[in-house]
C-alpha atoms as a PDB file:
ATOM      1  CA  UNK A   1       0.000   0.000   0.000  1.00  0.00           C
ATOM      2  CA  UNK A   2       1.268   3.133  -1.099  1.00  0.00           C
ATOM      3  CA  UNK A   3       1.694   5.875   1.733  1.00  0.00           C
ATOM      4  CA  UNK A   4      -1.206   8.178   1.439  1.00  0.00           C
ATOM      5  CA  UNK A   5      -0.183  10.709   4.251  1.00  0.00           C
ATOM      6  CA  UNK A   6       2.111  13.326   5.184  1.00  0.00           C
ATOM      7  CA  UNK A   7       1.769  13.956   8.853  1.00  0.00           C
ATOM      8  CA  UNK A   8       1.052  11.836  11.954  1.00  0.00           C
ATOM      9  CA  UNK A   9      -0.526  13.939  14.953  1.00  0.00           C
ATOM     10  CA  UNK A  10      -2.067  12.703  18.207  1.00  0.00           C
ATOM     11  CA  UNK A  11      -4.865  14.908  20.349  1.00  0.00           C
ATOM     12  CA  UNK A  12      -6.506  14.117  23.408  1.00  0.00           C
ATOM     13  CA  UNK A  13      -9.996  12.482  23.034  1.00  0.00           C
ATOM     14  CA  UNK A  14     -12.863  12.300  25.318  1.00  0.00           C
ATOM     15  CA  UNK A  15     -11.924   8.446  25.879  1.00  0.00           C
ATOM     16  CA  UNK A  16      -8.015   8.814  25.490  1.00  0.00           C
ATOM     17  CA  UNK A  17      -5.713  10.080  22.794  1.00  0.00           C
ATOM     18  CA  UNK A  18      -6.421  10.248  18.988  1.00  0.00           C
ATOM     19  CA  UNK A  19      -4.108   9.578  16.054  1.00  0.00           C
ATOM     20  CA  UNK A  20      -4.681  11.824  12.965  1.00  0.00           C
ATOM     21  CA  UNK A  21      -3.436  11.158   9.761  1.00  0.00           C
ATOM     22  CA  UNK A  22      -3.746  14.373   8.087  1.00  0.00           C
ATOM     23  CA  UNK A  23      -5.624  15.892  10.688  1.00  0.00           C
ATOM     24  CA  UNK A  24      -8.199  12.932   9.927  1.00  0.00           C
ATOM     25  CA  UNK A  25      -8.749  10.389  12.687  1.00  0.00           C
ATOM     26  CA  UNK A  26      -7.661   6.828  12.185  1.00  0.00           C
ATOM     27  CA  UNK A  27     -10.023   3.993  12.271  1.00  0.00           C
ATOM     28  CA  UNK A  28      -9.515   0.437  13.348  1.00  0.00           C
ATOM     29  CA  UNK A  29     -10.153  -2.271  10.066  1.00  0.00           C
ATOM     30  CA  UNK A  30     -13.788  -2.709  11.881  1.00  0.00           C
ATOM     31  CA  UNK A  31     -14.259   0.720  11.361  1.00  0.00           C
ATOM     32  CA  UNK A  32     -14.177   1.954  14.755  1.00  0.00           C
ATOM     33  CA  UNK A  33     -12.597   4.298  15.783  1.00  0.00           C
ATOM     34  CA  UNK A  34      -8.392   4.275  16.677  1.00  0.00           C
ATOM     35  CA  UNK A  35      -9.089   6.226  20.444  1.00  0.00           C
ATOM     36  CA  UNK A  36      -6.268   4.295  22.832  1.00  0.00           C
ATOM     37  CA  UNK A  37      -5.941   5.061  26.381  1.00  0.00           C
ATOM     38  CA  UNK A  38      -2.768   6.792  27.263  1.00  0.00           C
ATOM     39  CA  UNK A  39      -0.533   9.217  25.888  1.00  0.00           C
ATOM     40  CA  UNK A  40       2.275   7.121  25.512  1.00  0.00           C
ATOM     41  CA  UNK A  41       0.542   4.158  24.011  1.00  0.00           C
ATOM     42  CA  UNK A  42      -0.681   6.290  21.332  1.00  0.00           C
ATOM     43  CA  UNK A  43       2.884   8.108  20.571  1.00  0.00           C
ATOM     44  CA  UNK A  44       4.211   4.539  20.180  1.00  0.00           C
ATOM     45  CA  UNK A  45       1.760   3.287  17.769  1.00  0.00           C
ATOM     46  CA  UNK A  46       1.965   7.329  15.768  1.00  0.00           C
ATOM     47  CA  UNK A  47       5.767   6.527  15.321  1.00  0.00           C
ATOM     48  CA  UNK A  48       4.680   3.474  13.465  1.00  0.00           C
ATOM     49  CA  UNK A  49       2.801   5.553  10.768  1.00  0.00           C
ATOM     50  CA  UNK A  50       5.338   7.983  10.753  1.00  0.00           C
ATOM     51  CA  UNK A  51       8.027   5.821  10.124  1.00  0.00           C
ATOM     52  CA  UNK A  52       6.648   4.300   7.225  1.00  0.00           C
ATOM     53  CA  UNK A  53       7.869   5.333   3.979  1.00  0.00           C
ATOM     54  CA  UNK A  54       6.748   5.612   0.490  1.00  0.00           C
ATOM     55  CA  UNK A  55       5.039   1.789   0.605  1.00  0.00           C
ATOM     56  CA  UNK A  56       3.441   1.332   3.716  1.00  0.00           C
ATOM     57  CA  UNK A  57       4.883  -2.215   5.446  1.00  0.00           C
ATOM     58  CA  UNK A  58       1.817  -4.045   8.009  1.00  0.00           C
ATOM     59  CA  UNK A  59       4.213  -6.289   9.264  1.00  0.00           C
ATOM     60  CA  UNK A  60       6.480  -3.370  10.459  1.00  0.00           C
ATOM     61  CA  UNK A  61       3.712  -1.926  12.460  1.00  0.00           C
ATOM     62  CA  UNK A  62       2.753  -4.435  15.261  1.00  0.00           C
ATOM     63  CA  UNK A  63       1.864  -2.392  17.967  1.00  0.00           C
ATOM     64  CA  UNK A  64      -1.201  -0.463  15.534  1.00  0.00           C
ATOM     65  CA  UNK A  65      -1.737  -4.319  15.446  1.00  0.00           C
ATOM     66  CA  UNK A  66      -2.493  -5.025  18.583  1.00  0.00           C
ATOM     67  CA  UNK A  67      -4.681  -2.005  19.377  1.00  0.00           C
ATOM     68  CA  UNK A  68      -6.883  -2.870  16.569  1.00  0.00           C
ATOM     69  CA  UNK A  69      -7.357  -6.200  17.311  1.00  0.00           C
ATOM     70  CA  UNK A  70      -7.716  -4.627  21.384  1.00  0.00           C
ATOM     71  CA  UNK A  71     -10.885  -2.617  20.047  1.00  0.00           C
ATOM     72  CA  UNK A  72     -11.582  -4.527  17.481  1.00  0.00           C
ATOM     73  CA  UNK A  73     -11.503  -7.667  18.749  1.00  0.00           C
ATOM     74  CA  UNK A  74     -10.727  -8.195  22.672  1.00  0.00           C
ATOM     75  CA  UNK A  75     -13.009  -5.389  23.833  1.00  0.00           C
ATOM     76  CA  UNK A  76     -16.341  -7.206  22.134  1.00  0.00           C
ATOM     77  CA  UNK A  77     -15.649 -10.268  23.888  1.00  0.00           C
ATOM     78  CA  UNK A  78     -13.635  -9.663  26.599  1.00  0.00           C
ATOM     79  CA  UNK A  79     -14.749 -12.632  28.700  1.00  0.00           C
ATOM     80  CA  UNK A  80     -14.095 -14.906  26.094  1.00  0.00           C
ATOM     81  CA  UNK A  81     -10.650 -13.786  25.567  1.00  0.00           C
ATOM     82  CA  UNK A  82     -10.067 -14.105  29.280  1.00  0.00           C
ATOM     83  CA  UNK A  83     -11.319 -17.786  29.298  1.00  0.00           C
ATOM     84  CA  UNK A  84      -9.025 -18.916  26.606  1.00  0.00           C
ATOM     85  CA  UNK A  85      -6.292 -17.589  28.168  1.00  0.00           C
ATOM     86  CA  UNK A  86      -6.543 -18.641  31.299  1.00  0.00           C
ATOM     87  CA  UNK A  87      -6.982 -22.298  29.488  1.00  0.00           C
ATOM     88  CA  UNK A  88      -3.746 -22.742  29.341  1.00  0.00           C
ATOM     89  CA  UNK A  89      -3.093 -23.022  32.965  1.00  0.00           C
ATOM     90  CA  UNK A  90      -4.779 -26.261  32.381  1.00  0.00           C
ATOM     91  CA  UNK A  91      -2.207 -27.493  29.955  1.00  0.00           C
ATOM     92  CA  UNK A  92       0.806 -25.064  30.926  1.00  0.00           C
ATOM     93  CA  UNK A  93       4.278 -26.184  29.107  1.00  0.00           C
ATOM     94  CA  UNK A  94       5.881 -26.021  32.150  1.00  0.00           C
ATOM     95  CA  UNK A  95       4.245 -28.734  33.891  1.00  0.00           C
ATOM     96  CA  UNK A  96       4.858 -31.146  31.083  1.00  0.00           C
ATOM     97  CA  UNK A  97       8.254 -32.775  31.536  1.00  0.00           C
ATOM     98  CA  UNK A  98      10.795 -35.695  29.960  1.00  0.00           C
ATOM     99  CA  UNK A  99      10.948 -38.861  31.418  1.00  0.00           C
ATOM    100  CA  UNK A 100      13.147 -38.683  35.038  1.00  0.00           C
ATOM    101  CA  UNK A 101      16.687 -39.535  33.922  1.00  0.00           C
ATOM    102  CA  UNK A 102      16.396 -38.058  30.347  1.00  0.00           C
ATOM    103  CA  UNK A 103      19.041 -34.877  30.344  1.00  0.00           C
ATOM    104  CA  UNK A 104      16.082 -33.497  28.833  1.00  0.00           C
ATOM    105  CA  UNK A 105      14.239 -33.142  31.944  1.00  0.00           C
ATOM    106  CA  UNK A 106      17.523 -31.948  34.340  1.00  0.00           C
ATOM    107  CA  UNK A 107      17.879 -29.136  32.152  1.00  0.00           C
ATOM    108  CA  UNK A 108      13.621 -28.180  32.419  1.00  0.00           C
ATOM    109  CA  UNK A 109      14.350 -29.104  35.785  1.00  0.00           C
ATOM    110  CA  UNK A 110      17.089 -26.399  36.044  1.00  0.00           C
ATOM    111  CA  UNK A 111      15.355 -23.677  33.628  1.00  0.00           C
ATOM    112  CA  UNK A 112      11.584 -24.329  34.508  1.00  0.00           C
ATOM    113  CA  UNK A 113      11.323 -25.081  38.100  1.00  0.00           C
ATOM    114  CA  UNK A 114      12.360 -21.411  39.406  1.00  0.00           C
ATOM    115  CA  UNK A 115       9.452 -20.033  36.884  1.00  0.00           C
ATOM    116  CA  UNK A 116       6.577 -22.553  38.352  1.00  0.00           C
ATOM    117  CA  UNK A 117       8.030 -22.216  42.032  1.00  0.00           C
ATOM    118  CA  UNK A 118       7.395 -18.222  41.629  1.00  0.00           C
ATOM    119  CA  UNK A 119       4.093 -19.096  40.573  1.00  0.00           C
ATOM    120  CA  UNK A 120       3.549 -21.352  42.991  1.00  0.00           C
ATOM    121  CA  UNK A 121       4.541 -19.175  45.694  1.00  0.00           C
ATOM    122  CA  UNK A 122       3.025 -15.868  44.692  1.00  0.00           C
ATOM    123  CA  UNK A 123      -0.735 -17.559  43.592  1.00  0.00           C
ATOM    124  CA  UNK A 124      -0.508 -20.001  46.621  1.00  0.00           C
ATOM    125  CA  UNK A 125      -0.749 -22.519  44.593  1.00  0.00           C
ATOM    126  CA  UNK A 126       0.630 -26.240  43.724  1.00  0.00           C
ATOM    127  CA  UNK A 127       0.725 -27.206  39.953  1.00  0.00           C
ATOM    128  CA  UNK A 128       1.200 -30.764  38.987  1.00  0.00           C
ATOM    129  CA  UNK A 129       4.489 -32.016  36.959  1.00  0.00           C
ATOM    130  CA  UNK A 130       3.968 -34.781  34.611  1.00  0.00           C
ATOM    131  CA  UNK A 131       6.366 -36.861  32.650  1.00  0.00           C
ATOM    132  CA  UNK A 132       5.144 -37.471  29.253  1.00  0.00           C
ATOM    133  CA  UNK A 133       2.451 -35.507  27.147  1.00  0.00           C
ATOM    134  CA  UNK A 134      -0.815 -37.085  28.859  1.00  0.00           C
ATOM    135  CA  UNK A 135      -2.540 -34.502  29.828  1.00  0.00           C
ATOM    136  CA  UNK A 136      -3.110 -34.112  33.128  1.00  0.00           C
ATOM    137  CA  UNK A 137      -5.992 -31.885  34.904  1.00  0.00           C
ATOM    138  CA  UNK A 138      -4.912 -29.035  37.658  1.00  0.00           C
ATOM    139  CA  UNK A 139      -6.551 -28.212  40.825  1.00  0.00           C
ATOM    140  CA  UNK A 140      -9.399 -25.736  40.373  1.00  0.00           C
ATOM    141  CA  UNK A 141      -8.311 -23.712  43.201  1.00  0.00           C
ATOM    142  CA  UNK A 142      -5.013 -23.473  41.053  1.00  0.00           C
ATOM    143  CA  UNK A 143      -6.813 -22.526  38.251  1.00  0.00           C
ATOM    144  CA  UNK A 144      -8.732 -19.909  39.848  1.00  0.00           C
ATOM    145  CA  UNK A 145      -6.153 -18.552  40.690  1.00  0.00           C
ATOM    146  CA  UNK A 146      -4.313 -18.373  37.923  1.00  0.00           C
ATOM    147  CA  UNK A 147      -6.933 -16.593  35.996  1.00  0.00           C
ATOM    148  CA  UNK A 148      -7.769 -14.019  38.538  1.00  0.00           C
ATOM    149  CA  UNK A 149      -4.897 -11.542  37.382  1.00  0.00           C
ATOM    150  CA  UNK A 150      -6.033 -12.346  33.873  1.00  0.00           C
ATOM    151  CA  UNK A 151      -9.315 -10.889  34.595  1.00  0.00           C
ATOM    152  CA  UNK A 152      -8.389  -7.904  36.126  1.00  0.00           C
ATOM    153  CA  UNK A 153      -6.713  -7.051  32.793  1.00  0.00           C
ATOM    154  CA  UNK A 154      -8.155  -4.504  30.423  1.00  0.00           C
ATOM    155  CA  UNK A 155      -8.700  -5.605  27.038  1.00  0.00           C
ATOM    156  CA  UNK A 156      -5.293  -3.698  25.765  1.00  0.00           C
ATOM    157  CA  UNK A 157      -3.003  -5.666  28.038  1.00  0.00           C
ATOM    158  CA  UNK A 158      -4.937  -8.715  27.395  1.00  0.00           C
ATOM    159  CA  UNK A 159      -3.842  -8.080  23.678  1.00  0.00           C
ATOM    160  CA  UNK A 160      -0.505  -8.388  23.828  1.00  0.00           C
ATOM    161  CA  UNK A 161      -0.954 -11.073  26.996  1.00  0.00           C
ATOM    162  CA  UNK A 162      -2.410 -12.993  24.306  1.00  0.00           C
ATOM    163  CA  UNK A 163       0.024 -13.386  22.330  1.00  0.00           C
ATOM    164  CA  UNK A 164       2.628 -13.899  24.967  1.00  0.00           C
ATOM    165  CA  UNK A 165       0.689 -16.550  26.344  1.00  0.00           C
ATOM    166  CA  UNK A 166      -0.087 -18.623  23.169  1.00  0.00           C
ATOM    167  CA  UNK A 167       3.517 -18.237  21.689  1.00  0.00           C
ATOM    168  CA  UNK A 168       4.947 -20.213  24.908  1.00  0.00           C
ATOM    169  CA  UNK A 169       1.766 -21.789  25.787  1.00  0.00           C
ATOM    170  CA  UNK A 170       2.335 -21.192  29.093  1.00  0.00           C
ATOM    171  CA  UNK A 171       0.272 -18.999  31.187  1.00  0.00           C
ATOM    172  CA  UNK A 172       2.889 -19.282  34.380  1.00  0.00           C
ATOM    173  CA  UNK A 173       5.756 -17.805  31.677  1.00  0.00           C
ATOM    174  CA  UNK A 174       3.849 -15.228  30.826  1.00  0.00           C
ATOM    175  CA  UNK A 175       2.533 -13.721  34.143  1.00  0.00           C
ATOM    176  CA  UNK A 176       6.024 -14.217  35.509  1.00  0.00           C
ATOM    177  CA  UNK A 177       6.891 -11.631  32.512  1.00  0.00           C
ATOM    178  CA  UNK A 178       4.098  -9.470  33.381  1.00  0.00           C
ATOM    179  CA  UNK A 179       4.960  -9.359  36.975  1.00  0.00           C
ATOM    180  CA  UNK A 180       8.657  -8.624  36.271  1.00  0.00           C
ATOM    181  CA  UNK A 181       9.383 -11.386  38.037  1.00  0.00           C
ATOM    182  CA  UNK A 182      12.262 -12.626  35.304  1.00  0.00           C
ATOM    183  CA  UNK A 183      13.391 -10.638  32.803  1.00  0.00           C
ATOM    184  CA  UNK A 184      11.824 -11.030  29.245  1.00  0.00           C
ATOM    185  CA  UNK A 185      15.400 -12.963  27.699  1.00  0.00           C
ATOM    186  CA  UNK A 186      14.778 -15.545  30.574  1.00  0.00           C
ATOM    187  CA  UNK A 187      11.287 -16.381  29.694  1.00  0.00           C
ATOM    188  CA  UNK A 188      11.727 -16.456  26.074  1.00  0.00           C
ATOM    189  CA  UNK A 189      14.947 -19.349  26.745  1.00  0.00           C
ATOM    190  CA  UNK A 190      12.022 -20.827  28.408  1.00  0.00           C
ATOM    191  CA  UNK A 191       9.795 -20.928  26.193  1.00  0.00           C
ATOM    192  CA  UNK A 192      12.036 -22.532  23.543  1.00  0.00           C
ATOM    193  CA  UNK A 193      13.909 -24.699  25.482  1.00  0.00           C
ATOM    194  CA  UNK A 194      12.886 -27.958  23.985  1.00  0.00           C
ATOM    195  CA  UNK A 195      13.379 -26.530  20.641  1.00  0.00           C
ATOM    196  CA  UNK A 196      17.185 -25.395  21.283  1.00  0.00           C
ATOM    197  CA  UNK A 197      17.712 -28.688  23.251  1.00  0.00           C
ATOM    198  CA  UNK A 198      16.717 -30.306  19.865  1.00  0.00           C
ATOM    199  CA  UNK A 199      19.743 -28.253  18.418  1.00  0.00           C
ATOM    200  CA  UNK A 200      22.067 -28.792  20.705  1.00  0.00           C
ATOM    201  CA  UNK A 201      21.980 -32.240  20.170  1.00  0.00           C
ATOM    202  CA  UNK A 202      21.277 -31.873  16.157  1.00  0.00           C
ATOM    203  CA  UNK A 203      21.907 -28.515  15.066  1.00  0.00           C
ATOM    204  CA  UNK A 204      20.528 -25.862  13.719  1.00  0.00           C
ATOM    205  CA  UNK A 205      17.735 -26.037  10.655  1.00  0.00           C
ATOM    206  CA  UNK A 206      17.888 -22.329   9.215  1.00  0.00           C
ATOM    207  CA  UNK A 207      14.019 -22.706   8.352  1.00  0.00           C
ATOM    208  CA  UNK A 208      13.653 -23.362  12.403  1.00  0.00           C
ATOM    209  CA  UNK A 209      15.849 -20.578  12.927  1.00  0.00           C
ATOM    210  CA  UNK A 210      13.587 -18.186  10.858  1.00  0.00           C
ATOM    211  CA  UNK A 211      10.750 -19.118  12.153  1.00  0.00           C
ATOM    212  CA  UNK A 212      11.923 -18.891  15.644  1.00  0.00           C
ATOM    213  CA  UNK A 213      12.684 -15.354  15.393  1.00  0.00           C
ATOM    214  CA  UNK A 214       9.572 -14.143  13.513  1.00  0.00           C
ATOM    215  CA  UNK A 215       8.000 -15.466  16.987  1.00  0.00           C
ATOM    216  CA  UNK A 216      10.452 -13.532  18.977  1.00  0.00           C
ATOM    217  CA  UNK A 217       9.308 -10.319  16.830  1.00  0.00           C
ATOM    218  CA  UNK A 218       6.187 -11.079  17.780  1.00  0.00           C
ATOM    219  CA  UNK A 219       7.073 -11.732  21.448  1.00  0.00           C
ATOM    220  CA  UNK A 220       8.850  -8.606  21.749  1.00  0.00           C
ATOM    221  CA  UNK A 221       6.399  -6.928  20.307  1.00  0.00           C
ATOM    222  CA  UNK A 222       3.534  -7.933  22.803  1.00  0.00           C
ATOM    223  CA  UNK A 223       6.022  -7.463  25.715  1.00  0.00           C
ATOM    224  CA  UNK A 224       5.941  -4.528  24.574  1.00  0.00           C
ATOM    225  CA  UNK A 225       2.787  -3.396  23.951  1.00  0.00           C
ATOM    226  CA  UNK A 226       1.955  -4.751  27.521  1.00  0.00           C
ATOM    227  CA  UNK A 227       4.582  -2.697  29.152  1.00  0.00           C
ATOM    228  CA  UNK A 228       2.481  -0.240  27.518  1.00  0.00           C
ATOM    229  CA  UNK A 229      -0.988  -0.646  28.229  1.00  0.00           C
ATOM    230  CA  UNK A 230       0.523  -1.240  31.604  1.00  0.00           C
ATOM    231  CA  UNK A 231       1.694   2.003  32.045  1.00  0.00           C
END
């Protein structure tokens, strides 16, 4: 898409802050209108317009992404959003281990374990570890839990928590994140730990290696966008 636009502006709404393209105001692909709620959210998605050049690059622009999709999307069925989330507490990556022995499971031992045990200790909660792929239900109190801070979210976090939740499928990994608890690096060597224990022992498949870094775009970019929405 060509660029049709020569100046990005921002001006404080009724509900938030505009973005102005022109001096027109931006809608979201549903047609509603682009209104976000802080200052600084909107600034960050304006210097993705205005750093656009003559052609006009989607990909490049992930945080407009996720507000769209927050208005578009999340806000319209907010409870629905929540529920899939907090889903994957049920099935959480963390909890699924190798067989005892396997150096497999020593090293998710060594990488996941401090992740779980802050979850553990900050929800009060006890999650259940099992060796193999059979899944395996959770506690409901645990569950509960888990999903409380997910509801308390507003649907632009829960945007970006989205995605940071369904690239690791892990709900622990990505509330640790939230919290601050590690730092992003350490939850993304998380998340892929199977996959780089795979080339460790194999090496490295560039294809793999593309695709693994498209999805760290994209987890940057929600961590991002969270941080954020957060404030």
């Amino acid at each position: 898409m060509k660029r049709f636009y020569k100046t990005v502006t921002t001006q404080p709404v009724e509900n938030g802050h505009a973005l102005l393209l022109d001096n027109r105001p931006v809608k979201t692909p549903l047609r509603e209108p682009l209104v976000l709620p802080t200052a600084a959210m909107t600034d960050a998605v304006a210097g993705e317009w205005d750093a656009q050049g003559e052609e006009i690059i989607i990909a490049s622009m992930p945080l407009t992404g996720f507000a769209n999709a927050a208005i578009d999307q999340v806000a319209p069925q907010w409870q629905r959003f929540v529920d899939d989330i907090a889903a994957y507490g049920e099935t959480d990556t963390l909890c699924y281990r190798a067989d005892p022995g396997d150096p497999l499971a020593e090293r998710q031992d060594r990488d996941w374990e401090p992740i779980l045990k802050w979850a553990e200790n900050r929800y009060d909660i006890s999650m259940i570890r099992v060796a193999g792929i059979i899944h395996q239900p959770q506690s409901t109190h645990s569950l509960s839990r888990l999903k409380a801070p997910v509801m308390a979210m507003d649907p632009f976090t829960l945007a970006g928590f989205s995605t940071l939740t369904s690239l690791g499928g892990s709900l622990v990994c990505a509330l640790a994140l939230l919290e601050e608890a590690f730092d992003s690096e350490r939850i993304w060597q998380a998340i892929c730990l199977e996959e780089l224990w795979q080339e460790e022992l194999w090496g490295a498949d560039s294809e793999a290696v593309k695709a693994r870094e498209h999805r760290r775009a994209a987890f940057d970019a929600a961590w991002r966008f969270c941080c954020i929405a957060q404030g």
